[in-house]
N, C-alpha and C. Protein backbone atom coordinates (compact mmCIF):
# COMPACT_ATOMS: atom_id res chain seq x y z
N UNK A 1 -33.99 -20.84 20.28
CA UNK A 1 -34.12 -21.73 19.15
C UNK A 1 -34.27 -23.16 19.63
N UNK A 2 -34.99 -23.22 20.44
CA UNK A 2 -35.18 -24.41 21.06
C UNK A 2 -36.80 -24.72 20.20
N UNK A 3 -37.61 -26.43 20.56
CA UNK A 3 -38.40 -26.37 19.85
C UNK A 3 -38.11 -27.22 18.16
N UNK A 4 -38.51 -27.95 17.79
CA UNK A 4 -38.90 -28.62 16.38
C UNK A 4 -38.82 -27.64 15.26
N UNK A 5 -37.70 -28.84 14.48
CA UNK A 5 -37.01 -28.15 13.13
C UNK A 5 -37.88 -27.63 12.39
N UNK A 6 -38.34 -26.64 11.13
CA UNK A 6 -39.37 -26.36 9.88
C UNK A 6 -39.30 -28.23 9.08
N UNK A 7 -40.26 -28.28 8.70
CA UNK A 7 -40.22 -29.54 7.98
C UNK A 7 -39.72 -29.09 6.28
N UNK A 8 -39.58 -27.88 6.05
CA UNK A 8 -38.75 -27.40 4.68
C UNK A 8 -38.18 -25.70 5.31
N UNK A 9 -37.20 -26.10 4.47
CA UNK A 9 -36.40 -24.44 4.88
C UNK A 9 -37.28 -23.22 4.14
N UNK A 10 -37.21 -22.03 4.94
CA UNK A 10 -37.63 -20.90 3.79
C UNK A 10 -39.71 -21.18 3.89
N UNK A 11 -39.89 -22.08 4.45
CA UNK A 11 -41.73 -22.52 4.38
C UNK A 11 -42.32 -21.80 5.52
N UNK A 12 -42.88 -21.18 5.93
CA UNK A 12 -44.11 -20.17 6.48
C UNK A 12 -43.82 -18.95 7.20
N UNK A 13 -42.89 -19.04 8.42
CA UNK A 13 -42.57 -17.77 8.60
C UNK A 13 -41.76 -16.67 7.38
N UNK A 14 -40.89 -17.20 6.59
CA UNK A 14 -40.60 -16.26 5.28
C UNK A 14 -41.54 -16.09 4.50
N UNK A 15 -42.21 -17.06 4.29
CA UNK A 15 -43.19 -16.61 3.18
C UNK A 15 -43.84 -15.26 3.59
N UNK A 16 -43.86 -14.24 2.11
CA UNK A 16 -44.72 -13.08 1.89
C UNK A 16 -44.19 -12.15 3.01
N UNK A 17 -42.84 -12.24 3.94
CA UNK A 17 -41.95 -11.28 4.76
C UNK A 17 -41.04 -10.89 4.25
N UNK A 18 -40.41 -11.76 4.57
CA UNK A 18 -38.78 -11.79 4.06
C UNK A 18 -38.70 -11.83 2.52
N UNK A 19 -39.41 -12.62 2.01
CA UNK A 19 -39.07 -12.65 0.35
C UNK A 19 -40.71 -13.53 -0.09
N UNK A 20 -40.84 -13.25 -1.23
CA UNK A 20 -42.03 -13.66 -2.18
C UNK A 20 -41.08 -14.30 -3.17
N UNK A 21 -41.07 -15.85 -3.17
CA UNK A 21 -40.55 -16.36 -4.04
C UNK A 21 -39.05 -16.33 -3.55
N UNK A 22 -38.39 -15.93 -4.84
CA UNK A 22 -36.83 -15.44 -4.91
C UNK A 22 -36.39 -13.92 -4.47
N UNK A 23 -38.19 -12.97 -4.38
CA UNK A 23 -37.66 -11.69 -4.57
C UNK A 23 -37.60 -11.46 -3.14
N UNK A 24 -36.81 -10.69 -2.59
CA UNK A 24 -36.04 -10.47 -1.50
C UNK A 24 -37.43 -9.15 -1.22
N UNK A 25 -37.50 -9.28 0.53
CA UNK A 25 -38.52 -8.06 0.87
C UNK A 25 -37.62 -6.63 1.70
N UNK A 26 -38.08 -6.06 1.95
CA UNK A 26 -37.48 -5.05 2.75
C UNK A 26 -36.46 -5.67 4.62
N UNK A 27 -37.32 -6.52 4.82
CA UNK A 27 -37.47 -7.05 6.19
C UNK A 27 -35.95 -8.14 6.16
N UNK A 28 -35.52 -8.54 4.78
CA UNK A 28 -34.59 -9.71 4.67
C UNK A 28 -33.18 -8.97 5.33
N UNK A 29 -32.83 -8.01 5.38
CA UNK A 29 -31.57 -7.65 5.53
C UNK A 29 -31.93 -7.53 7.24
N UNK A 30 -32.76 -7.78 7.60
CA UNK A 30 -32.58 -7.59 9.74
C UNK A 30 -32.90 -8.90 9.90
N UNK A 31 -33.51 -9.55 8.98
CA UNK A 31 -33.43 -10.85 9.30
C UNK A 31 -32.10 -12.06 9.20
N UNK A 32 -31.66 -11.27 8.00
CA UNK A 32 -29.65 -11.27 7.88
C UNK A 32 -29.07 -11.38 8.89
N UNK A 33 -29.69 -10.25 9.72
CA UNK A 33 -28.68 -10.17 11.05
C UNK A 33 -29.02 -10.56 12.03
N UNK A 34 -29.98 -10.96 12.04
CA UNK A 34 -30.36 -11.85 13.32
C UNK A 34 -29.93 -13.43 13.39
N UNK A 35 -30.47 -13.32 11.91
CA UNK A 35 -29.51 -15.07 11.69
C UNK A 35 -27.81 -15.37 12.04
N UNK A 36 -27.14 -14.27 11.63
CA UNK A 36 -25.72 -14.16 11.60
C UNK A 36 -25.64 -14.08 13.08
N UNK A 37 -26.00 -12.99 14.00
CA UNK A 37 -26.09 -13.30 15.55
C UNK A 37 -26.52 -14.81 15.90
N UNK A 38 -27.49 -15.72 15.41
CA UNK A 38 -27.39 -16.95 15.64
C UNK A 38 -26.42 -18.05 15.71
N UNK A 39 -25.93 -17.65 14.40
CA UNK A 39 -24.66 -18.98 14.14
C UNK A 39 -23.43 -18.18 15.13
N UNK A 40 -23.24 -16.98 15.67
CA UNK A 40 -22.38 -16.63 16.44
C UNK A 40 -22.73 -17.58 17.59
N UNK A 41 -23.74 -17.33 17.93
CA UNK A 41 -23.87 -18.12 19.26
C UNK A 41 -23.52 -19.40 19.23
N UNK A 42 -22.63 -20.29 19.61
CA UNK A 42 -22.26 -21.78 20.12
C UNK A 42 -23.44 -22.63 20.77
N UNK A 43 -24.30 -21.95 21.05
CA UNK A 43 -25.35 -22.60 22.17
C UNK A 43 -26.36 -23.50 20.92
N UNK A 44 -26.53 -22.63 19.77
CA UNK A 44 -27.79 -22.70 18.90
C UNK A 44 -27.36 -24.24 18.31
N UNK A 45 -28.48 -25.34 18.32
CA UNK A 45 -28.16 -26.63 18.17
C UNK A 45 -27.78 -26.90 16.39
N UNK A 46 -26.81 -28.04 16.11
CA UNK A 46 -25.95 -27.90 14.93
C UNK A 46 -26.87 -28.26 13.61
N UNK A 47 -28.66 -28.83 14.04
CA UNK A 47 -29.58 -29.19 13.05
C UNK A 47 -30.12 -27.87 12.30
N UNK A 48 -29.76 -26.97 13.56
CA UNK A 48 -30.81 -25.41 13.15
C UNK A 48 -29.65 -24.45 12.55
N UNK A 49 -28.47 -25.03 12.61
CA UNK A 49 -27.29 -24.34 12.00
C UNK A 49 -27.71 -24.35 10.73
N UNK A 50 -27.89 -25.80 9.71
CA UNK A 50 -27.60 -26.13 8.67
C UNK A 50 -29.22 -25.28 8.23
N UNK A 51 -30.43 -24.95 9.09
CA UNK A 51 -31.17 -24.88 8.42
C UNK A 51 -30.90 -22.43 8.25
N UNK A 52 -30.25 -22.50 9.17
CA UNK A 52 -29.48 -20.51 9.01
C UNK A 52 -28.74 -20.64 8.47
N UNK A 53 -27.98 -21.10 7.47
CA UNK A 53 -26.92 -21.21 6.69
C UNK A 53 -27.82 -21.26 5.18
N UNK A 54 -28.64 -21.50 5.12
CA UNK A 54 -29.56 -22.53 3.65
C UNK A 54 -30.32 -20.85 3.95
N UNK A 55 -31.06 -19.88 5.11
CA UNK A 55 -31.95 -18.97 4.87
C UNK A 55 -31.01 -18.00 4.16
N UNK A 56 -29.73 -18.04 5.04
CA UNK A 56 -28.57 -16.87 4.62
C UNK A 56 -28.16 -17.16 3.11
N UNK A 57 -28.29 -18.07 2.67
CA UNK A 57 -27.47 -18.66 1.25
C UNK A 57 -28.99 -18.11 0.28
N UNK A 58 -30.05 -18.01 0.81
CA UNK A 58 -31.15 -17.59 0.28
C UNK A 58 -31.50 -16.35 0.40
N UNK A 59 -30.91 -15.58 1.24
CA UNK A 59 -30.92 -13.83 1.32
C UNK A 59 -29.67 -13.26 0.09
N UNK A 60 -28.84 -14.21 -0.07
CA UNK A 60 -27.70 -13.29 -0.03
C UNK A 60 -27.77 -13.36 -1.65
N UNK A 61 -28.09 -14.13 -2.25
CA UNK A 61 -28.25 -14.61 -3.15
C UNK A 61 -30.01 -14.08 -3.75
N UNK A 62 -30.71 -13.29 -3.44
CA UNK A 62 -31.72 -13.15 -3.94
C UNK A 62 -31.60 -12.32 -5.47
N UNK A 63 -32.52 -11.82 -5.78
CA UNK A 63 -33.14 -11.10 -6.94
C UNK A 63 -32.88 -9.51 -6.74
N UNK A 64 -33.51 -9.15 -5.42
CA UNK A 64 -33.36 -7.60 -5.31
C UNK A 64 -31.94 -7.12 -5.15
N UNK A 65 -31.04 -6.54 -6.16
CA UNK A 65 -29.48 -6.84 -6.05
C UNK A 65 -29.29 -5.41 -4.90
N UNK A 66 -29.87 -4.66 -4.15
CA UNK A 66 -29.82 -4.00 -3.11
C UNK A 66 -29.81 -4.39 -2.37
N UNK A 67 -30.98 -5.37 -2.21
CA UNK A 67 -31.39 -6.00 -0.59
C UNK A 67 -30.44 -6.90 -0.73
N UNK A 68 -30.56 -7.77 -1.79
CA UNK A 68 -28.97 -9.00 -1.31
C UNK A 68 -27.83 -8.20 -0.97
N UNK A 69 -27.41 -7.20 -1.18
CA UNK A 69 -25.99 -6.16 -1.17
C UNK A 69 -26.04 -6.50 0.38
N UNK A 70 -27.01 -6.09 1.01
CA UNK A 70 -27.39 -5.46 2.44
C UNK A 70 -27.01 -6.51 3.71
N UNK A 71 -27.88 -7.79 2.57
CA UNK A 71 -27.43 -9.16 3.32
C UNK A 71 -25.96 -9.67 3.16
N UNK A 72 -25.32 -9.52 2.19
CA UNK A 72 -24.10 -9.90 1.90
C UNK A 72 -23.05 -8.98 2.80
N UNK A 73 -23.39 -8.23 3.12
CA UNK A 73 -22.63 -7.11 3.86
C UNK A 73 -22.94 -7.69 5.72
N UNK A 74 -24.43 -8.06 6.04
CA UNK A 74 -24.04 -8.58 7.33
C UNK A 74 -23.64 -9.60 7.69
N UNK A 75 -23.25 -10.50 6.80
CA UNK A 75 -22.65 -11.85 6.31
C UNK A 75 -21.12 -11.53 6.34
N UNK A 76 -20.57 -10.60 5.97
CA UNK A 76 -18.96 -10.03 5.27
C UNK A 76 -18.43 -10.08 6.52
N UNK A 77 -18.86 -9.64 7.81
CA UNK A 77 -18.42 -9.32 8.99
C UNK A 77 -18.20 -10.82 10.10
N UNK A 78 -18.68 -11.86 9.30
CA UNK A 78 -18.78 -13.46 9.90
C UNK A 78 -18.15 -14.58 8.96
N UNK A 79 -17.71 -14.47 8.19
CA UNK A 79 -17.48 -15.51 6.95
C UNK A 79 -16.87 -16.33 7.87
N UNK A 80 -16.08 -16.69 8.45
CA UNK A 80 -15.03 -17.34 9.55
C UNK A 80 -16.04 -18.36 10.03
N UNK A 81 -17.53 -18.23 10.47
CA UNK A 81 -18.12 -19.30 10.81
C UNK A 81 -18.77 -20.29 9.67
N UNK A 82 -18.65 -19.32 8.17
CA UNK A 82 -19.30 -20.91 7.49
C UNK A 82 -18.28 -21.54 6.99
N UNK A 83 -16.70 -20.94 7.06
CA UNK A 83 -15.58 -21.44 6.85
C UNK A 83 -15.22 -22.89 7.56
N UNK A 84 -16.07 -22.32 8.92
CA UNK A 84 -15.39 -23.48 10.08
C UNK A 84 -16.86 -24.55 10.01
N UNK A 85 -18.18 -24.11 9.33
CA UNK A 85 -19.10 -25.47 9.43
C UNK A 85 -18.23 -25.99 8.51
N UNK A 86 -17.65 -25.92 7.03
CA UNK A 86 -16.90 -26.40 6.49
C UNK A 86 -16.00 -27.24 6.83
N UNK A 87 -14.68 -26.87 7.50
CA UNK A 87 -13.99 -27.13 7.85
C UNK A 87 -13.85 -28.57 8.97
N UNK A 88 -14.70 -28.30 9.85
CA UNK A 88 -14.96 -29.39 11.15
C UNK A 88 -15.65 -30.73 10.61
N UNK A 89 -16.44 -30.58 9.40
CA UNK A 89 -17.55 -31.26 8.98
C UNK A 89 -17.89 -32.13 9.85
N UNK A 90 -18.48 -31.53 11.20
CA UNK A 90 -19.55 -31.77 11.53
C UNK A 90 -21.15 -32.42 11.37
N UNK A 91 -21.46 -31.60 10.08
CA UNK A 91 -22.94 -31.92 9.61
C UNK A 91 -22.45 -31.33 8.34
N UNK A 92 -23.07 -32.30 6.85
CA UNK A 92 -22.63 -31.97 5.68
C UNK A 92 -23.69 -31.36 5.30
N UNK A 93 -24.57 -31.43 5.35
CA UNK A 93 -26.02 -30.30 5.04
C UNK A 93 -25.46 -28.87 5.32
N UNK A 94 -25.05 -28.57 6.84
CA UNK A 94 -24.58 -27.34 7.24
C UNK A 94 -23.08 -26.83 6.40
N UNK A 95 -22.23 -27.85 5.75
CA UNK A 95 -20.95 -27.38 5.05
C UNK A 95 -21.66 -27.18 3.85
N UNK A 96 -22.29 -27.97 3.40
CA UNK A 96 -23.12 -28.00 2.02
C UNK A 96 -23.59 -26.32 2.01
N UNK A 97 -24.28 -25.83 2.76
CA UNK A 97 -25.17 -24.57 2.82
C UNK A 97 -23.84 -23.73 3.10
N UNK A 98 -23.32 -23.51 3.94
CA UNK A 98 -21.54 -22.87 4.13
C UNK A 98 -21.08 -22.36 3.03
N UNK A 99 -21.31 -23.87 2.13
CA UNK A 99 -19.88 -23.42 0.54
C UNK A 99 -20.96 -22.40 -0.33
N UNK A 100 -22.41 -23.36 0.12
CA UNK A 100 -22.99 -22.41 -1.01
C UNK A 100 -23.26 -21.06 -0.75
N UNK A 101 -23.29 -20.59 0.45
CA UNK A 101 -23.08 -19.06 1.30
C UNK A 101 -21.97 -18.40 0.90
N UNK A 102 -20.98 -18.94 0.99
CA UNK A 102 -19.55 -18.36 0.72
C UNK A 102 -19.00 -18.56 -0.95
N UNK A 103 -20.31 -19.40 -1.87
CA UNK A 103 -19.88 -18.33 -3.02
C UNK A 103 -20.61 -17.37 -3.71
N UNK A 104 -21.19 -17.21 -2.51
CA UNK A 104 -21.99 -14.96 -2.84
C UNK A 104 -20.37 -14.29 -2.94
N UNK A 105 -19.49 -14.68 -2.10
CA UNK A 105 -18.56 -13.41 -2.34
C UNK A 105 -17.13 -13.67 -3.11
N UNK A 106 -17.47 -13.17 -4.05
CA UNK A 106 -15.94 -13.25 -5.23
C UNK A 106 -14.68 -13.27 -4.39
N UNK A 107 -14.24 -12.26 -3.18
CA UNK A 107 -13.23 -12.34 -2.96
C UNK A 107 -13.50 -13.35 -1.37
């Protein structure tokens, strides 16, 4: 993840993959988890955090209430890291995207 930020989140590689619009594609739930393996990693720089936090807050939260299930579920197994972009406030874009990630899940 090295390499120059998207100049908008969610703009060309998602488009017509991952989701059309709001509606969630087949492909969004491995892309769930690849993102979630991202923010695990410490290495991945804290600009590209805030922008995997805003894709995840946009999977989990979609239209297809299966495919979001799918994403919300590889999300369930990490909550602890958008707790802690929160928490450190570090970068408020990245807590901003955090809170709004973490209220996909009621409990």
């Amino acid at each position: 993840m090295d390499g120059p930020l998207p100049a908008r989140v969610g703009e060309g590689w998602a488009d017509n993959h991952v989701s059309i619009q709001s509606n969630l594609m087949e492909p969004a739930y491995a892309t769930a988890v690849m993102l979630v393996a991202a923010l695990a990693d410490r290495q991945v720089p804290l600009a590209w955090r805030s922008h995997i936090l805003a894709v995840l807050s946009h999977l989990t939260g979609g239209e297809q209430e299966d495919i979001a299930a799918r994403c919300k579920e590889a999300v369930r197994g990490c909550t602890e890291i958008p707790f802690e972009e929160i928490a450190t406030g570090r970068c408020a874009m990245a807590a901003a995207h955090a809170f709004e990630l973490l209220t996909e899940f009621a409990d």
